[in-house]
Each structure stands twice: as structure tokens, then as C-alpha cells.
C-alpha atoms as a PDB file:
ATOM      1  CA  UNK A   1       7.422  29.039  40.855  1.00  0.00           C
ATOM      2  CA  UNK A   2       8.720  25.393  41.263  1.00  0.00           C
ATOM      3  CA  UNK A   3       5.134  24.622  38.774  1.00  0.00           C
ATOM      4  CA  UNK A   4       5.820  27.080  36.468  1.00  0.00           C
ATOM      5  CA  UNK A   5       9.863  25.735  35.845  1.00  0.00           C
ATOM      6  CA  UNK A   6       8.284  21.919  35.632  1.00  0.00           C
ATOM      7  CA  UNK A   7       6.083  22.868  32.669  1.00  0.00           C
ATOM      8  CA  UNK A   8       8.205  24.989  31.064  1.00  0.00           C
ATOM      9  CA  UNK A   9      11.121  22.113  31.540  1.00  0.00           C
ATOM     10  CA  UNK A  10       7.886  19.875  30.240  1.00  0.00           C
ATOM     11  CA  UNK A  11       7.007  22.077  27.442  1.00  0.00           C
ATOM     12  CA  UNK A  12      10.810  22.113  25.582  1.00  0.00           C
ATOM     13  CA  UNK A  13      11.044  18.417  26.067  1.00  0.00           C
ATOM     14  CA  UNK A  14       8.088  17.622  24.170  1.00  0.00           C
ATOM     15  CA  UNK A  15       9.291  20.162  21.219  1.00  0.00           C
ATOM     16  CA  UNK A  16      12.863  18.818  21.334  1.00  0.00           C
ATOM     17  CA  UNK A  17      11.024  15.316  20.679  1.00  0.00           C
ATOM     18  CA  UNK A  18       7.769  16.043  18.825  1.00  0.00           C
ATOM     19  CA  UNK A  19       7.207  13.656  16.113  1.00  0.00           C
ATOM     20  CA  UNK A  20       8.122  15.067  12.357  1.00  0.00           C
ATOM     21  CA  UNK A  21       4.809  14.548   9.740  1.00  0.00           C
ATOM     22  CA  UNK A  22       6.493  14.108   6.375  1.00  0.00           C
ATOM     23  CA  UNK A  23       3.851  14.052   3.245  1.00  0.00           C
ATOM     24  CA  UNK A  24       3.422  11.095   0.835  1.00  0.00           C
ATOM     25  CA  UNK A  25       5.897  11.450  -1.806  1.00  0.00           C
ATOM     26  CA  UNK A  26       8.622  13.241  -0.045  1.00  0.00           C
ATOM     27  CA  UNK A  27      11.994  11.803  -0.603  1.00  0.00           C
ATOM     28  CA  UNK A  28      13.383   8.844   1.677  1.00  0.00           C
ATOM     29  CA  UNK A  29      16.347  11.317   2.146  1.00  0.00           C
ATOM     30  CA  UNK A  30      14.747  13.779   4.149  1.00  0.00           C
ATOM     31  CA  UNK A  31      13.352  11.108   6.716  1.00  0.00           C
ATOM     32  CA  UNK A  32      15.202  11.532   9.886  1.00  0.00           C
ATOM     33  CA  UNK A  33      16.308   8.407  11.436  1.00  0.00           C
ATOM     34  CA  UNK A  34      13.461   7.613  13.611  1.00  0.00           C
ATOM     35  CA  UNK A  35      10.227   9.306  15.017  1.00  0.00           C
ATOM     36  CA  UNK A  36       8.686  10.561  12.182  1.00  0.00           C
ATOM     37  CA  UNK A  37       5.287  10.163  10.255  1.00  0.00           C
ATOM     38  CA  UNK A  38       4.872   9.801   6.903  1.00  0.00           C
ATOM     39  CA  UNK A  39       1.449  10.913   6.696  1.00  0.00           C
ATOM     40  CA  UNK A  40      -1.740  10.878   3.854  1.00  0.00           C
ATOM     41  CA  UNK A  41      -2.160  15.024   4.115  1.00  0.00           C
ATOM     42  CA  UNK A  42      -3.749  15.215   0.988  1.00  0.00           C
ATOM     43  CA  UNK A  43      -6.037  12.000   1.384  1.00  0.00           C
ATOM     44  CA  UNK A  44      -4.345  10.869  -2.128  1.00  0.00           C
ATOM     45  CA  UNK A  45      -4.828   7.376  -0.503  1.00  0.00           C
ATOM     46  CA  UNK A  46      -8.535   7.963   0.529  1.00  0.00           C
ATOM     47  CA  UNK A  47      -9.551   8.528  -2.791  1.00  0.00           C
ATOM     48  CA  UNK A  48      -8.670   4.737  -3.659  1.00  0.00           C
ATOM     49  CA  UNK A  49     -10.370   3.095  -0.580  1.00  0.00           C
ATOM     50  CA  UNK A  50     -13.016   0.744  -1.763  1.00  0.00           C
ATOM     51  CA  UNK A  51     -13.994  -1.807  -4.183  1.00  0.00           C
ATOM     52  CA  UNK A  52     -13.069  -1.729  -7.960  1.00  0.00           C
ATOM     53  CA  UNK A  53     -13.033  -3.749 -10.695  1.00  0.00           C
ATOM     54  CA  UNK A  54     -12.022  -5.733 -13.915  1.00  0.00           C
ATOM     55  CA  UNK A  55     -14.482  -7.596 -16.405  1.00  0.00           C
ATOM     56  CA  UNK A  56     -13.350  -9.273 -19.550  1.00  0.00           C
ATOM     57  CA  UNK A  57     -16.180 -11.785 -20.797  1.00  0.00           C
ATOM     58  CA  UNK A  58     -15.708 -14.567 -18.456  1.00  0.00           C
ATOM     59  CA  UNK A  59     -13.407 -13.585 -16.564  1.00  0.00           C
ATOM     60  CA  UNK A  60     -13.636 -10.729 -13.273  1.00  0.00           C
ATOM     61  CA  UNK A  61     -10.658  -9.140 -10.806  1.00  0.00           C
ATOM     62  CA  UNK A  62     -12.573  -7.871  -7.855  1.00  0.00           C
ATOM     63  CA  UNK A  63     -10.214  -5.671  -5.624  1.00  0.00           C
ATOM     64  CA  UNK A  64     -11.047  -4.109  -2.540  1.00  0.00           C
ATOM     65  CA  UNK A  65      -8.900  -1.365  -0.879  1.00  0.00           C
ATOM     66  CA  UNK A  66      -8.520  -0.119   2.646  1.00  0.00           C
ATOM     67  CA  UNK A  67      -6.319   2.863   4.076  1.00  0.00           C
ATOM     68  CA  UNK A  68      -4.586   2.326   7.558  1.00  0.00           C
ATOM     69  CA  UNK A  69      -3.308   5.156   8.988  1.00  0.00           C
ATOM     70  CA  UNK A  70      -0.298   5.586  11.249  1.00  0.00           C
ATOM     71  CA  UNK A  71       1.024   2.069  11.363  1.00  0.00           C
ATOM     72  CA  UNK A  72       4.107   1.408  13.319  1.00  0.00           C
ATOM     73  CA  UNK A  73       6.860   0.754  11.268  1.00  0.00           C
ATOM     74  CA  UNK A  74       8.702  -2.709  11.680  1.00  0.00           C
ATOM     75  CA  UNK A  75      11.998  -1.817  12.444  1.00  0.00           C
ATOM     76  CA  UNK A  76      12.231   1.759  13.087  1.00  0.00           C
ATOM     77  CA  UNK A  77      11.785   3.262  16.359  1.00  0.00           C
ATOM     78  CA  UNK A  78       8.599   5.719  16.819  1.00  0.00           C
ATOM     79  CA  UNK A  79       8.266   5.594  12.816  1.00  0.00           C
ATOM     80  CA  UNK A  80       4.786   5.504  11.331  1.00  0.00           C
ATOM     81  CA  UNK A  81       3.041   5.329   7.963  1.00  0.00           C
ATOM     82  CA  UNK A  82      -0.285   5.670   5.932  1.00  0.00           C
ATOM     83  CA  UNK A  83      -0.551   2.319   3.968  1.00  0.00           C
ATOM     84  CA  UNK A  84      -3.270   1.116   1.375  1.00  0.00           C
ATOM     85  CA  UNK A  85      -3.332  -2.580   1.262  1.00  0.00           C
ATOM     86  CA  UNK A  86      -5.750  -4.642  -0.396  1.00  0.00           C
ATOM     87  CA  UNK A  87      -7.607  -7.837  -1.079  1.00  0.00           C
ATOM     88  CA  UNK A  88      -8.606  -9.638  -4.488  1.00  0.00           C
ATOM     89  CA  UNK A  89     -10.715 -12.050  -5.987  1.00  0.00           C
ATOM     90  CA  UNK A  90      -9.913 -13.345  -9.630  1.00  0.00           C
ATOM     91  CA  UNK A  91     -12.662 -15.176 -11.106  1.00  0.00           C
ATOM     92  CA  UNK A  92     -12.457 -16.948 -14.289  1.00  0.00           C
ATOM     93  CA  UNK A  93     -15.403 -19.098 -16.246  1.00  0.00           C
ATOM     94  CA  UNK A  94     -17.330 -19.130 -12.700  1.00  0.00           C
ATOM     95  CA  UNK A  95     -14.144 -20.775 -11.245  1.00  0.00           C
ATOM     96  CA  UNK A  96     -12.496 -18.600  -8.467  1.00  0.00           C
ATOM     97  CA  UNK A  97      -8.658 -18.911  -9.631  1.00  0.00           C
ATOM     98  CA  UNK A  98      -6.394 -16.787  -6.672  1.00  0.00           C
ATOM     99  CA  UNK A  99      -8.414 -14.901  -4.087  1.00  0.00           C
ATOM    100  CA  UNK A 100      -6.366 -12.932  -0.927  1.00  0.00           C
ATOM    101  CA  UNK A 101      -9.669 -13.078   1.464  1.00  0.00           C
ATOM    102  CA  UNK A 102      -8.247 -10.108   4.239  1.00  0.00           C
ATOM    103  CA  UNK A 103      -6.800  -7.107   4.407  1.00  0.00           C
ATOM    104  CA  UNK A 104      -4.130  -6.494   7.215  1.00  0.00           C
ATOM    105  CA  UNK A 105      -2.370  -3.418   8.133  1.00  0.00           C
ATOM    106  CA  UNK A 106       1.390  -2.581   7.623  1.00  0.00           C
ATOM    107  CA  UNK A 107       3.821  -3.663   5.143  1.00  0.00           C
ATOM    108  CA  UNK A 108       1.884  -6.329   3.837  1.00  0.00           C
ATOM    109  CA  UNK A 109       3.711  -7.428   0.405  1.00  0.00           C
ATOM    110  CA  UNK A 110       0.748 -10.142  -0.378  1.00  0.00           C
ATOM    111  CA  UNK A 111      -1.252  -6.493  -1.896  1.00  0.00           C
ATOM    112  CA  UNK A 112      -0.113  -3.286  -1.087  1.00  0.00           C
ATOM    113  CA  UNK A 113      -0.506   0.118  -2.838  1.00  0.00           C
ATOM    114  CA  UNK A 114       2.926   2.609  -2.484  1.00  0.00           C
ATOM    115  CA  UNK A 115       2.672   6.299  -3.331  1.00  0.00           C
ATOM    116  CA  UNK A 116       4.469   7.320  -6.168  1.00  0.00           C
ATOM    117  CA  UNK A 117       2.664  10.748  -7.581  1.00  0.00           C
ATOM    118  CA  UNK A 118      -1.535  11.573  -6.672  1.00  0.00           C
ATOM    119  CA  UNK A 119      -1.980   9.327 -10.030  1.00  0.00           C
ATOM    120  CA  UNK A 120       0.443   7.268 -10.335  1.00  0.00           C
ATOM    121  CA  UNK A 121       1.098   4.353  -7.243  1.00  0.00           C
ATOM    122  CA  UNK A 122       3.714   1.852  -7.156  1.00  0.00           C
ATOM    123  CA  UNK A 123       2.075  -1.997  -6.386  1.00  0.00           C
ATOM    124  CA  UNK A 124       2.577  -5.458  -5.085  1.00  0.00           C
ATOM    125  CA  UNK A 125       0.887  -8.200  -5.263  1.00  0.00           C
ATOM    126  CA  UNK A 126       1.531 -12.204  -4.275  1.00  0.00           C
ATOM    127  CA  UNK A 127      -0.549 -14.593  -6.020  1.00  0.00           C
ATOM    128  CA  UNK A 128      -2.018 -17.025  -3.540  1.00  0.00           C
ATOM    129  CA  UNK A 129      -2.804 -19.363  -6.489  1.00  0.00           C
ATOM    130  CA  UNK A 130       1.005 -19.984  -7.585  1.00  0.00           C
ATOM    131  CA  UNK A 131       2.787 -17.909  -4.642  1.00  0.00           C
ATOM    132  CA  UNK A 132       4.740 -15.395  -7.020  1.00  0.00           C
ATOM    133  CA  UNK A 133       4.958 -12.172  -6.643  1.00  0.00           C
ATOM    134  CA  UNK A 134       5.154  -9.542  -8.837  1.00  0.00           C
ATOM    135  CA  UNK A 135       5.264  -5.734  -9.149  1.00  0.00           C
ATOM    136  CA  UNK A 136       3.410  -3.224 -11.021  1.00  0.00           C
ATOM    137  CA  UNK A 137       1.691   0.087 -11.229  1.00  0.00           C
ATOM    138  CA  UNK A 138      -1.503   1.329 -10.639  1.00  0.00           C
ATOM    139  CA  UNK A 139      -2.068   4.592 -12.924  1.00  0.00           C
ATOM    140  CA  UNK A 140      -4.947   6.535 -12.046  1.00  0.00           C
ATOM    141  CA  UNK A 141      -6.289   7.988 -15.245  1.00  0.00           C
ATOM    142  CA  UNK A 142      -9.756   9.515 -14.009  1.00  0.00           C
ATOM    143  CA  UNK A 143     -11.204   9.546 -10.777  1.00  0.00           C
ATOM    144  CA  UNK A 144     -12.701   5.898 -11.346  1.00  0.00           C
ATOM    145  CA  UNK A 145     -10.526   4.366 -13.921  1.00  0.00           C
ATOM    146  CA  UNK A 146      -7.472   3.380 -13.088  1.00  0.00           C
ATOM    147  CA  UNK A 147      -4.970   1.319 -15.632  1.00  0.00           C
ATOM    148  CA  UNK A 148      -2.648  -2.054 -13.704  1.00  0.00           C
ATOM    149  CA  UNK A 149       0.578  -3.715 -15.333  1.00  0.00           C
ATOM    150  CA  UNK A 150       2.179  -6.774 -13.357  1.00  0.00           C
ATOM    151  CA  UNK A 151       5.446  -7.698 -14.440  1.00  0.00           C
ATOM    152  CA  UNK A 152       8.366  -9.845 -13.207  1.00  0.00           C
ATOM    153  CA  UNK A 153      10.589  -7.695 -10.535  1.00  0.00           C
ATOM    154  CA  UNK A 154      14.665  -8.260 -11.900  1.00  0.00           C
ATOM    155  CA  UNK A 155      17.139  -9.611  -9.563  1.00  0.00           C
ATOM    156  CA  UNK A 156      18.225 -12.496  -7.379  1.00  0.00           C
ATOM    157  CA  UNK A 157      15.041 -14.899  -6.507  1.00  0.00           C
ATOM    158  CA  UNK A 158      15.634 -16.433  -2.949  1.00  0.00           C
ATOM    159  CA  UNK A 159      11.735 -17.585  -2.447  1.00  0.00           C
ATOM    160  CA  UNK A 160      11.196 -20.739  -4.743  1.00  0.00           C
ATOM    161  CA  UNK A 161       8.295 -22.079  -3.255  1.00  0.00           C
ATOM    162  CA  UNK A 162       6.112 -21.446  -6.054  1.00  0.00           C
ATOM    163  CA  UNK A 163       3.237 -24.232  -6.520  1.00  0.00           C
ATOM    164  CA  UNK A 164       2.600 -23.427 -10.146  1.00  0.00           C
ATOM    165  CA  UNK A 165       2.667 -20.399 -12.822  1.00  0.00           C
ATOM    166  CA  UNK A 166       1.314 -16.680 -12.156  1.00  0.00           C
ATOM    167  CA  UNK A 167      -2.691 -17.303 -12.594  1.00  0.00           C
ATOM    168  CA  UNK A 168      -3.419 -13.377 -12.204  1.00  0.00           C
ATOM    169  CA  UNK A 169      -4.145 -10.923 -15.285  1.00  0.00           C
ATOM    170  CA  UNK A 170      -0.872  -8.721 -15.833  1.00  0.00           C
ATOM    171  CA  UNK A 171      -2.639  -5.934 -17.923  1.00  0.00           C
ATOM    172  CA  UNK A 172      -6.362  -4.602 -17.088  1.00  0.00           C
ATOM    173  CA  UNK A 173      -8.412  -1.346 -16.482  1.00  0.00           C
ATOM    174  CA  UNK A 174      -9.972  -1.089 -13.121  1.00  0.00           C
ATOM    175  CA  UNK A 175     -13.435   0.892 -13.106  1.00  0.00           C
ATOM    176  CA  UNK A 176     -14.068   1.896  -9.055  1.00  0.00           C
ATOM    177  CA  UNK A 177     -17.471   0.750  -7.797  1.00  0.00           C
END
């Protein structure tokens, strides 16, 4: 009897804390505090792993994506995430211009991919060339296309260590490999 009333005590306690999974795209508001996971259900995020790429004449943007699943979030408590962050490689006339040579997991703001709509992701991206940072979107518009803007975020600008102007291409159409 004394068995049975440990795993039934056992049994409540782990429902009264069992982790919430939240899909991609559901609002911020309905997060609880802590211990939840914000999880890929669909694989919208799997569909984007892998290399793609940008030609114009002389000039190439090689990207390469890579989906982490449940990484701890920084600050919260028992928090966790699906997170798509990237590497790059901009090449122009044979020269390479800005290159990010790894991919690390969590909130990595030198590339990172954030889930707006199945199509439509929110993006950041540092250039290691000049060290600005800008924001964008990455617009799927067919399984292997997918259209990037880069444009200036508005607001206060605390980081001024920039070593020169943004060396990157702010418009292109990315054609997965």
C-alpha cells in the first residue's frame, strides 16, 4: 500500500510540473513564465536546413542552415526552443568579402532564422566584414526559392564598433541546393 501512495504521490507531481510544448508561431502571451517548450511540431524549420544560395555574375552568398532543437533558454528557468541559425559565405570577384565560418546553437544574433508564418521568417544577421547588424526577412516563395531583404533596424545604436560599411547584399533570391 505504502508503494502504491508513493507513485501515485509521484505520478501528480510530475503532471502538476510537466513541461508545456507551445508550437512555433504561438503568441509570446500565452507562454507561461517558465518551463515550457516552444517546439518545431510541424518541422516548418526542417524544411530550411541546408545549404542555399545566391549568384549574381561575380558575385555568390552561400548560406548554410542548421535546426537545433530544444535549446535552453538564457535566462528563463526550464524554458526551451527550436532555433535555425546559420552560417554564410559572400564571395565577390573570387575575393571572399564577410564569411561567419560556424554555426552555434541558441540565440545566436551573428545569423539566426525566427518564425514568423510556415513562409515567411523573421532574420538576423551580423556582418563579420564591418560588424553591423541588420534585420530582414526571409520569404519563402516555393519550396526552394526563397526571397531576403536586409535593412537598417530603427532605434537607439549602443554597439559602435563597426570597422567599416555593411559589405553584405541587402536584396537577393536564394535557390536551396
Amino acid at each position: 500500500m505504502k508503494n502504491f501512495l508513493i507513485i501515485i504521490l509521484a505520478s501528480i507531481t510530475s503532471t502538476l510540473t510537466a513541461q508545456e510544448i507551445f508550437p512555433l508561431g504561438t503568441s509570446v502571451l500565452d507562454w507561461p513564465d517558465n518551463n515550457y517548450y516552444v517546439k518545431d511540431i510541424n518541422n516548418d524549420l526542417t524544411q530550411l536546413e541546408g545549404e542555399w544560395l545566391y549568384t549574381d555574375g561575380s558575385s555568390s552568398f552561400e548560406v548554410t542552415f542548421e535546426k537545433f532543437e530544444m535549446v535552453s533558454h538564457p535566462i528563463k528557468s526550464n524554458t526551451f526552443y527550436d532555433a535555425l541559425n546559420g552560417k554564410y559565405k559572400y564571395i565577390n570577384n573570387g575575393v571572399i568579402i564577410s564569411e561567419r565560418t560556424t554555426i552555434t546553437a541558441g540565440m545566436d544574433n551573428d545569423f539566426s532564422l525566427y518564425y514568423e508564418s510556415p513562409t515567411a521568417y523573421g532574420l538576423v544577421i551580423k556582418d563579420a566584414a564591418s560588424n553591423r547588424v541588420r534585420i530582414g526577412k526571409f520569404i519563402l516563395t516555393s519550396p526552394t526559392e526563397a526571397e531576403v531583404s536586409f535593412y537598417t533596424s530603427e532605434g537607439v545604436k549602443i554597439y559602435t564598433n563597426y570597422t567599416g560599411e555593411w559589405s553584405l547584399p541587402t536584396e537577393m533570391t536564394l535557390t536551396k541546393q
